[in-house]
Protein backbone atom coordinates (compact mmCIF):
# COMPACT_ATOMS: atom_id res chain seq x y z
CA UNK A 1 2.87 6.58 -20.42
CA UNK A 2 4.07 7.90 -16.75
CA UNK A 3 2.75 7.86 -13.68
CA UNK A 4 2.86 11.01 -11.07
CA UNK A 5 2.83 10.69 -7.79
CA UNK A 6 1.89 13.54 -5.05
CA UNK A 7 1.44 13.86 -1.55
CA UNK A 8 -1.70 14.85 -0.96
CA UNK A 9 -3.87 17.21 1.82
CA UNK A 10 -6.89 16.53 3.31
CA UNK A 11 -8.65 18.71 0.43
CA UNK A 12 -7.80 15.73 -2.24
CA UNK A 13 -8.19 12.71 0.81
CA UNK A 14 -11.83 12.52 -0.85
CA UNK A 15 -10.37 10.84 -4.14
CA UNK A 16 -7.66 8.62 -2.21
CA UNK A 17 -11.04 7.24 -0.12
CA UNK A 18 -13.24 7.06 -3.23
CA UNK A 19 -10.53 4.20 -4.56
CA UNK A 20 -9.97 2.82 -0.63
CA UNK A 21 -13.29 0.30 -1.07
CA UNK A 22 -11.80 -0.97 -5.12
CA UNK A 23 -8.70 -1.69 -2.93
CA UNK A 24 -10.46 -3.86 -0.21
CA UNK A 25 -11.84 -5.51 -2.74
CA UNK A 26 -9.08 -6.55 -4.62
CA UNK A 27 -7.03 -7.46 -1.20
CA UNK A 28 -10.39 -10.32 -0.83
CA UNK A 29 -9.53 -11.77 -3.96
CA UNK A 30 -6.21 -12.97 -1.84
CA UNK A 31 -7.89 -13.96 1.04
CA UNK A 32 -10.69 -15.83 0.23
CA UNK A 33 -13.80 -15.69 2.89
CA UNK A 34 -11.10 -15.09 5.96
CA UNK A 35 -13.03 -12.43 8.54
CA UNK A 36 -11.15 -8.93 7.70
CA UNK A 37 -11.35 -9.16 4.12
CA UNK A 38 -15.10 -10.59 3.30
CA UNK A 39 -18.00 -7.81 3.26
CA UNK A 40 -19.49 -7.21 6.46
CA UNK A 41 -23.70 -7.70 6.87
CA UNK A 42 -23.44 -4.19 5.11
CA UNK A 43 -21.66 -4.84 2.24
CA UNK A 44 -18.79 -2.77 3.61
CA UNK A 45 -15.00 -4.14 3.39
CA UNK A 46 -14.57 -3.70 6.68
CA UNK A 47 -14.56 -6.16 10.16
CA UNK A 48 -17.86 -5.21 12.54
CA UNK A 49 -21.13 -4.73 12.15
CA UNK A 50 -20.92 -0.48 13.33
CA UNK A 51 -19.19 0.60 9.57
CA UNK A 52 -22.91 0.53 7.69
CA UNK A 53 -21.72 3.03 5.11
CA UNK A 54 -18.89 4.06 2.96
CA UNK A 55 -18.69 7.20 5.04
CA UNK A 56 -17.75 5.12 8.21
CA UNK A 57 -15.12 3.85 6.59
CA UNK A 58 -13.75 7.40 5.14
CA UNK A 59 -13.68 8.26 8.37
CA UNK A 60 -11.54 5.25 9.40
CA UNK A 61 -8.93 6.68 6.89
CA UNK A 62 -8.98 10.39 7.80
CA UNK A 63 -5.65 9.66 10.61
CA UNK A 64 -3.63 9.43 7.07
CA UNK A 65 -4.17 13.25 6.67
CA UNK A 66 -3.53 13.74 10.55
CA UNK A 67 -0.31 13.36 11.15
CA UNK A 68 1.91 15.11 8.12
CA UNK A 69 5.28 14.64 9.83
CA UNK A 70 5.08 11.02 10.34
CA UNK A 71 2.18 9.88 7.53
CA UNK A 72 2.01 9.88 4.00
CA UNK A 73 -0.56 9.36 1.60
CA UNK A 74 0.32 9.45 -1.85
CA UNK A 75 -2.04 9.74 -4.96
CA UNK A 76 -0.95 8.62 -8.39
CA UNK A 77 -2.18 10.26 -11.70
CA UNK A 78 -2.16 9.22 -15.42
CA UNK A 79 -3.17 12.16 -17.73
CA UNK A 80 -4.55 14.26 -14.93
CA UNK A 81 -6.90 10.94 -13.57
CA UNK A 82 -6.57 8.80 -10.82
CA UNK A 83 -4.92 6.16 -10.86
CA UNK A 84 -3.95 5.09 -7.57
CA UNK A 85 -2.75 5.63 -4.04
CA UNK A 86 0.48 4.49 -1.51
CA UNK A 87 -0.02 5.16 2.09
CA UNK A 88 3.54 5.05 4.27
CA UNK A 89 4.20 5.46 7.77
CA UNK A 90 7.04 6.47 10.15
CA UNK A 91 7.38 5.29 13.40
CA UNK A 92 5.57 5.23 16.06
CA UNK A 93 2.83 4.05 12.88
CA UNK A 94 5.39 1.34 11.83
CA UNK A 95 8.22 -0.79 13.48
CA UNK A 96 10.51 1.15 15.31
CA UNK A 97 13.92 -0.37 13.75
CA UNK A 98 12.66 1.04 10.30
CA UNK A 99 12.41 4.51 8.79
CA UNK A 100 9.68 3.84 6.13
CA UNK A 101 6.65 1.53 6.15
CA UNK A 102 4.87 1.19 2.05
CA UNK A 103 1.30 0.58 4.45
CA UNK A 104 -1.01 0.14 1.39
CA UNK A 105 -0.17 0.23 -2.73
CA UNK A 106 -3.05 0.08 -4.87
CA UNK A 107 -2.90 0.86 -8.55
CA UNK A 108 -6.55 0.69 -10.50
CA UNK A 109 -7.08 -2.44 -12.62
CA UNK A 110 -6.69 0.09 -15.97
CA UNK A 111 -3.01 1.18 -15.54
CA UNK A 112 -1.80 -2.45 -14.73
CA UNK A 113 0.31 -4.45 -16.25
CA UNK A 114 2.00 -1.05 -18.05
CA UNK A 115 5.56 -0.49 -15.64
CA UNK A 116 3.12 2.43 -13.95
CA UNK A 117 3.17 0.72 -10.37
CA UNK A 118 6.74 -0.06 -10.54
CA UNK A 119 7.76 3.39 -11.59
CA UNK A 120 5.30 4.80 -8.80
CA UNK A 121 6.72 2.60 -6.11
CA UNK A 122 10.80 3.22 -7.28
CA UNK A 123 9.68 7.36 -6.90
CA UNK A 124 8.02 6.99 -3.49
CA UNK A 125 11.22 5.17 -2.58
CA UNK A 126 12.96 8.20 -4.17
CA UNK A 127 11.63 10.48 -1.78
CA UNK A 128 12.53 9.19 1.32
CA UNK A 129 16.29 7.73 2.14
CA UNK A 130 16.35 5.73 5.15
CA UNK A 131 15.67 1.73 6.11
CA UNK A 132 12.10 0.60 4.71
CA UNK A 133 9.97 -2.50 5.10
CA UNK A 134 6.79 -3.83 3.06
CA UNK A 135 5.03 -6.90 3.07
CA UNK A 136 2.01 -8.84 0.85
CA UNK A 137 0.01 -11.78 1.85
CA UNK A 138 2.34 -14.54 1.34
CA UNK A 139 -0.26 -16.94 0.21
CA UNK A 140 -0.79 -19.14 -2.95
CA UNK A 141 -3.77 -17.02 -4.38
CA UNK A 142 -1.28 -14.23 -4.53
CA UNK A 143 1.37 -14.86 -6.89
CA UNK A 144 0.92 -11.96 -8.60
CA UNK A 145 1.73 -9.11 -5.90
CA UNK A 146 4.39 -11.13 -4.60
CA UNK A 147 6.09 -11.35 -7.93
CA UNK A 148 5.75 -7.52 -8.36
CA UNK A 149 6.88 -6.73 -5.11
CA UNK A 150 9.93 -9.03 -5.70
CA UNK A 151 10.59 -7.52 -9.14
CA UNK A 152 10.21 -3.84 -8.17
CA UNK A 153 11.86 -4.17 -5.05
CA UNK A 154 14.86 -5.68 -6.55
CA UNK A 155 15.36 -3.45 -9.73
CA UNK A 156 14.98 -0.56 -7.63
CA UNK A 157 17.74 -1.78 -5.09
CA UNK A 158 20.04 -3.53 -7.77
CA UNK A 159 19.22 -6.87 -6.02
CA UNK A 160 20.55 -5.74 -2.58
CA UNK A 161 17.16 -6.61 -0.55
CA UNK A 162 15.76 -8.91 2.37
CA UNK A 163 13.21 -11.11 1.55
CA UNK A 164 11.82 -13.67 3.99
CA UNK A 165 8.19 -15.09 5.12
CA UNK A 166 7.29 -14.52 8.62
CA UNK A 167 4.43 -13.28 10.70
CA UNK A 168 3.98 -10.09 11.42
CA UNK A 169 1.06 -9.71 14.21
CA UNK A 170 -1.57 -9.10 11.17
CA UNK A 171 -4.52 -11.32 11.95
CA UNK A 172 -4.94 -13.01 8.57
CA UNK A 173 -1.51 -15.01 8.22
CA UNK A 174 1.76 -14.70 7.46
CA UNK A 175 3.37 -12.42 5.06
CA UNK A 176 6.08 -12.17 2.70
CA UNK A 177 8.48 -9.33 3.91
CA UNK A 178 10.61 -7.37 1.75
CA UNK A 179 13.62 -5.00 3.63
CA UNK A 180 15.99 -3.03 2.05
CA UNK A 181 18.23 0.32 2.99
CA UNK A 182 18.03 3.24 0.09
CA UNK A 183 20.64 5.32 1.74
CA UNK A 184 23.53 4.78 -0.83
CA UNK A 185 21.04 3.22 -3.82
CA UNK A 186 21.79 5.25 -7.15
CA UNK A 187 18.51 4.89 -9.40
C-alpha cells in the first residue's frame, strides 16, 4: 500500500478542513483537559467562545491556501481517499533560522500503523531541500508521536538529526524538537 501526497488549492482546502476537527481531537488525547485542546462551550476544538461552528473554524484555516509561496498544505491519498494532511511553513510563518516548518501531520486512524505516515513525511521532506524543524508535545501521554517522529526523522536523515526538549512559546508546554538539514541527504 502507498501513500500520495499533493499540494493542494483552495478548490480541495474543503477535504483538508473536513479532517482538521478528527485532528484536534486526536491532539486532546495528549493533552488532557489543558485550555487549547478541550472543546469549547460549543463543542468546537478550538480556544473562545466566538468559533460556534465548524465553519468558524474552516475559516481559521483558509491563510494555508493564502500564501502559496511561503505555505503548504499537503493532502495524502490511499486508493484515491483521504487519508491525511501536512501543513508546512516558510518564514516569516516559522522561525527565521529555518527553511521548513512540518506545522501539523495528521494521518486518519485507518492508514496507521502501515509505514504510510512515514513514507508521507520522508516525500514532503523530498520536496523541499533546505534546514527544517518539527516538534510534538513532549509529554508522557504521548509516547507514541514522539517515537514516530524519532523513527521517521532518523531513517529519513540516516541518524544525522537534532533532537532536544525545550519550549517553544506554544502555550501548552514544552515540546520535543526534532532539527535536521536535507541539503546533502540521499534517500
Amino acid at each position: 500500500m502507498n501513500i500520495q501526497v499533493e499540494l493542494t488549492d483552495q478548490k480541495q482546502a474543503y477535504i483538508i478542513k473536513n479532517m482538521y476537527p478528527l485532528y484536534l481531537h486526536d491532539l486532546s488525547g495528549h493533552y488532557g483537559l489543558q485550555e487549547g485542546h478541550r472543546p469549547n462551550e460549543h463543542g468546537i476544538f478550538e480556544v473562545g467562545s466566538e468559533y460556534r461552528t465548524l465553519q468558524d473554524q474552516y475559516d481559521v484555516q483558509n491563510i494555508w491556501w493564502g500564501d502559496s509561496e511561503r505555505l503548504y498544505p499537503f493532502l495524502m491519498k490511499v486508493s484515491g481517499m483521504p487519508a491525511g494532511f501536512a501543513f508546512v511553513a516558510t518564514p516569516p510563518y516559522c522561525r527565521q533560522d529555518i527553511d521548513y516548518f512540518m506545522h501539523e501531520f495528521f494521518l486518519l486512524q485507518p492508514f496507521r500503523g502501515l509505514g504510510l505516515a512515514e513514507q508521507a513525511a520522508a516525500a514532503i521532506f523530498e520536496r523541499f531541500r533546505g534546514k527544517w524543524a518539527l516538534f510534538t508535545n513532549a509529554a508522557e501521554k504521548n509516547k507514541v508521536g514522539q517515537h514516530f517522529w524519532r523513527k521517521t526523522v532518523s531513517n529519513y536523515t540516516h541518524g544525522v538529526y537534532e533532537e532536544i526538549t525545550a519550549e517553544t512559546g506554544c502555550e501548552d508546554g514544552p515540546k520535543l524538537v526534532f532539527q535536521f538539514s536535507n541539503h546533502a541527504v540521499e534517500s
